[in-house]
C-alpha atoms as a PDB file:
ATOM      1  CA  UNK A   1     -38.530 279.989 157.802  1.00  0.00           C
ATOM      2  CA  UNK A   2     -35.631 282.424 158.535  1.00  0.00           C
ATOM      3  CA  UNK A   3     -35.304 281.877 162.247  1.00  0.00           C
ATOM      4  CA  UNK A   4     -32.431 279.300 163.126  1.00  0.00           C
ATOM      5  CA  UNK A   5     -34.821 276.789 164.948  1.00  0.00           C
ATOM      6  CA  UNK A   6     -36.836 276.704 161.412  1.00  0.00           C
ATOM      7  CA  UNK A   7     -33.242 275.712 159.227  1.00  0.00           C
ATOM      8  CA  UNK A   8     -32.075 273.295 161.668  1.00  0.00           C
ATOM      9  CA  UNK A   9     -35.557 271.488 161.687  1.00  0.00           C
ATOM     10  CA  UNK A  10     -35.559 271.187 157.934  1.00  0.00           C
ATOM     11  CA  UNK A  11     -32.229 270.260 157.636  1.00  0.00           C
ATOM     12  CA  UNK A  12     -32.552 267.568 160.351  1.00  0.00           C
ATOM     13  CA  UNK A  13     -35.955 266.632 158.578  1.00  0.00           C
ATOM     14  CA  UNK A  14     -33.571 265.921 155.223  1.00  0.00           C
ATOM     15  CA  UNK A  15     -31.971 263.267 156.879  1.00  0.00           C
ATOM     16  CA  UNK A  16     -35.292 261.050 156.716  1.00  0.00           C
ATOM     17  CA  UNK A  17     -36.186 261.585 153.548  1.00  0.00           C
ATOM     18  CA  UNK A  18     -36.017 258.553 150.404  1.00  0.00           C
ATOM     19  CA  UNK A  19     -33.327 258.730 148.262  1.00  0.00           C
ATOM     20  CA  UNK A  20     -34.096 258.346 144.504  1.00  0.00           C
ATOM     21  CA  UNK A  21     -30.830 256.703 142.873  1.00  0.00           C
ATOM     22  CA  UNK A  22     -30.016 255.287 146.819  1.00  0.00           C
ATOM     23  CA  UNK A  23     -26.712 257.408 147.050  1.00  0.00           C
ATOM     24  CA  UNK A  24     -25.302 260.734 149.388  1.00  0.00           C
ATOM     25  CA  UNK A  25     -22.880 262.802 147.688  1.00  0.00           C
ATOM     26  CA  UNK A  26     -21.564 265.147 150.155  1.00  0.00           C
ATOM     27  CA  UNK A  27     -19.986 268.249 148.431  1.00  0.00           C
ATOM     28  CA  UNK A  28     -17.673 270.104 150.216  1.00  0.00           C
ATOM     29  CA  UNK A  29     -16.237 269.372 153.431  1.00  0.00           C
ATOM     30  CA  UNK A  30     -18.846 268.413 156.326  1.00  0.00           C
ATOM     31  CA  UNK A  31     -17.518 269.705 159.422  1.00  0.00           C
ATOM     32  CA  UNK A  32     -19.876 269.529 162.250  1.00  0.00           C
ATOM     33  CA  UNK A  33     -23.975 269.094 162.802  1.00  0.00           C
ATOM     34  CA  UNK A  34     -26.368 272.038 163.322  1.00  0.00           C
ATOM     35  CA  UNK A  35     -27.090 270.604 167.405  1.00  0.00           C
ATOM     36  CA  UNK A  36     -24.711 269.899 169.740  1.00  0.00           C
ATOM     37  CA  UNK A  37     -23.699 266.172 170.213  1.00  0.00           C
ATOM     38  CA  UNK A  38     -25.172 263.961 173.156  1.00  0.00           C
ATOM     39  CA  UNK A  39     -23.813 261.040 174.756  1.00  0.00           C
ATOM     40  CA  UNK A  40     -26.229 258.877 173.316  1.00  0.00           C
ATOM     41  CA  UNK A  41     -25.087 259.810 170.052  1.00  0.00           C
ATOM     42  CA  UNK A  42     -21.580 259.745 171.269  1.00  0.00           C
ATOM     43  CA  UNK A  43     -21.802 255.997 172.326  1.00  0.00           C
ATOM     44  CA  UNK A  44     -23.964 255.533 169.167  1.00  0.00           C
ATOM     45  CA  UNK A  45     -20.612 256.691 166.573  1.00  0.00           C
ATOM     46  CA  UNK A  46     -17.995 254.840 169.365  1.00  0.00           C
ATOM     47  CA  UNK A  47     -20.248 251.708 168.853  1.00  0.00           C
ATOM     48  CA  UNK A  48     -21.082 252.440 164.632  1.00  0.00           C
ATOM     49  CA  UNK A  49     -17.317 253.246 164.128  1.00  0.00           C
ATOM     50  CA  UNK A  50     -16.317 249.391 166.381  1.00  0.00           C
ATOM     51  CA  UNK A  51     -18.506 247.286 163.975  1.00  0.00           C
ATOM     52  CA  UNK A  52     -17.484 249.643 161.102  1.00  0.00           C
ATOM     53  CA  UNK A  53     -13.592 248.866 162.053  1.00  0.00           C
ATOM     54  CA  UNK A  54     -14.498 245.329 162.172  1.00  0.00           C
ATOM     55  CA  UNK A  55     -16.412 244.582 158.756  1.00  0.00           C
ATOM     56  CA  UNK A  56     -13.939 246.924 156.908  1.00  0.00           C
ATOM     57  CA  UNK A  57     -10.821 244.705 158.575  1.00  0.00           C
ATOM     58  CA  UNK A  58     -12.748 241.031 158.005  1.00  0.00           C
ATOM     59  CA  UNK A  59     -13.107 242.176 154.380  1.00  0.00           C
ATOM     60  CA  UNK A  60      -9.566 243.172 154.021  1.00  0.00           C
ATOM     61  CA  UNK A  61      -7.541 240.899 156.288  1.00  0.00           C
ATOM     62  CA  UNK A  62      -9.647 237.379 156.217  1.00  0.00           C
ATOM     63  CA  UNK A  63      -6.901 235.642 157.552  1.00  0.00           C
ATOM     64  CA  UNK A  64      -5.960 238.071 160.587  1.00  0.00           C
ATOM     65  CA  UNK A  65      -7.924 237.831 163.789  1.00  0.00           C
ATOM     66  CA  UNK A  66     -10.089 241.001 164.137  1.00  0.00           C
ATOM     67  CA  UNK A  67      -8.865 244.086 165.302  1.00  0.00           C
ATOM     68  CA  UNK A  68      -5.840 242.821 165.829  1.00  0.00           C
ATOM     69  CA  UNK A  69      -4.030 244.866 162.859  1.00  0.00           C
ATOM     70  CA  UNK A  70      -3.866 248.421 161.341  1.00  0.00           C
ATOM     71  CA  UNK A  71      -2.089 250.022 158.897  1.00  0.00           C
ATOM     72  CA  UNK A  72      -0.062 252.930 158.931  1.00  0.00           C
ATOM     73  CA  UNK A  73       1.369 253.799 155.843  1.00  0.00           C
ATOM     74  CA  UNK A  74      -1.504 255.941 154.450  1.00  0.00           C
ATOM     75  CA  UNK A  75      -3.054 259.211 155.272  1.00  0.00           C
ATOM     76  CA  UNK A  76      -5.515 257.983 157.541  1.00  0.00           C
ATOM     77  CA  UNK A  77      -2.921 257.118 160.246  1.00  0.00           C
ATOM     78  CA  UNK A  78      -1.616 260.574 159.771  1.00  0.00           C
ATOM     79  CA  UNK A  79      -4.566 262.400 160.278  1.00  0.00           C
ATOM     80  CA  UNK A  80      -5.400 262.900 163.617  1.00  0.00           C
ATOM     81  CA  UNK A  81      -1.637 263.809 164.148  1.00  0.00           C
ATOM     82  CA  UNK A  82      -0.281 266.159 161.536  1.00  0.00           C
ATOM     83  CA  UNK A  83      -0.043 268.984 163.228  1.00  0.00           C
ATOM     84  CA  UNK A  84       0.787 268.049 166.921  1.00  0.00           C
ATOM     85  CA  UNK A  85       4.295 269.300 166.988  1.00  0.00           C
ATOM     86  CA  UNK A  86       4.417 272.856 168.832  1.00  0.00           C
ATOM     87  CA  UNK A  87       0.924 272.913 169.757  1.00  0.00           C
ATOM     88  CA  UNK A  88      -0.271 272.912 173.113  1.00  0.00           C
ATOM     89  CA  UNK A  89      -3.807 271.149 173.548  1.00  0.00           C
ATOM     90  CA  UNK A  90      -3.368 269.573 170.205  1.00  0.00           C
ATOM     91  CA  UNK A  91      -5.497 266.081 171.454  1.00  0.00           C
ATOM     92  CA  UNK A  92      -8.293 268.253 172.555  1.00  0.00           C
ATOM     93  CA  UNK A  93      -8.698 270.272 169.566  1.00  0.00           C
ATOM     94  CA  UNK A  94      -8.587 266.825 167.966  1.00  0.00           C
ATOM     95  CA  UNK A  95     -11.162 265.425 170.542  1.00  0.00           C
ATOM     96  CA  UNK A  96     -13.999 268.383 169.652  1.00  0.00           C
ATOM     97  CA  UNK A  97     -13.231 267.681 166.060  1.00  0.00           C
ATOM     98  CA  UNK A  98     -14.065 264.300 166.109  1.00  0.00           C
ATOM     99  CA  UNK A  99     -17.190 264.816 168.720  1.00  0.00           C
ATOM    100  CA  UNK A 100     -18.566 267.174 166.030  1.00  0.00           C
ATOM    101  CA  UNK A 101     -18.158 264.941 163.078  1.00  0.00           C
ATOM    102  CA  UNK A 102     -20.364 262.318 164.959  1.00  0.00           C
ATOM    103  CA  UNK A 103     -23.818 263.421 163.699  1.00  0.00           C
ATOM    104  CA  UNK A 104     -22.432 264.234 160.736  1.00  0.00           C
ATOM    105  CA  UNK A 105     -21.132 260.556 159.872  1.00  0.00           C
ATOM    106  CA  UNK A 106     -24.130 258.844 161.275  1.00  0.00           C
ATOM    107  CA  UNK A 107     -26.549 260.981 158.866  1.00  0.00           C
ATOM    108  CA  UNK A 108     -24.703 260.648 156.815  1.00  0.00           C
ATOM    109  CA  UNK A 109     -24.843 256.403 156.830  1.00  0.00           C
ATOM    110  CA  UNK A 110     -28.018 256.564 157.892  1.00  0.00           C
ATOM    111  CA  UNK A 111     -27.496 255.604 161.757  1.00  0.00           C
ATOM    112  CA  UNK A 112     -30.302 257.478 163.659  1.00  0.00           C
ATOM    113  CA  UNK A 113     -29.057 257.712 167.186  1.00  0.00           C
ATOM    114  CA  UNK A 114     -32.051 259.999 168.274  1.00  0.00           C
ATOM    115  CA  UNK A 115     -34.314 257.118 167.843  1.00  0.00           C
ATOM    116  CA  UNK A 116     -34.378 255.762 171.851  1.00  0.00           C
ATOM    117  CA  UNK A 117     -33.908 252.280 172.908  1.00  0.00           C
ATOM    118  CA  UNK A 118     -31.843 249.580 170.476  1.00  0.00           C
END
């Protein structure tokens, strides 16, 4: 099992596996998937990361219609745009960053994209 075909099918087959205790810890920092993302599993995360938005904001603004507010003061606002100042192409470096955490989060939750129809 030394042939990269041979890792990426066992690591992709870890994703399906039980958990005993029913928790992920991820250790380290998870920067991109072994394959290349798809559209489907593009539209899969833009879809997981609407409802995600939406259940997060219900359970933290009851009283504010959906979507309609964000916060900014906090590091998550920040993020994508820390270091855009004096870099050309800054967006698209930010684009392929986020296209390559995709698999990674949906693993991660559990979301199987590759699984066809809804």
């Amino acid at each position: 099992m030394t042939s990269p075909a041979n890792r990426r099918g066992f690591l992709s087959g870890l994703v399906s596996l039980p958990l005993i205790g029913g928790s992920v810890t991820l250790i380290g920092k998870p920067v991109g998937a072994a394959e290349a993302p798809s559209r489907l599993c593009m539209e899969s995360y833009l879809a997981w990361l609407h409802f995600e938005k939406r259940a997060v904001h219900s359970a933290l603004y009851p009283e504010i219609p959906k979507g309609t507010f964000v916060p900014l003061d906090n590091k998550g606002a920040l993020f994508h745009f820390a270091d855009r100042f004096g870099h050309d192409g800054w967006w698209q470096r930010v684009e392929q960053e986020a296209l390559g955490r995709a698999p990674v989060v949906l693993a991660t939750v559990g979301c199987d994209w590759r699984e066809g129809d809804a």
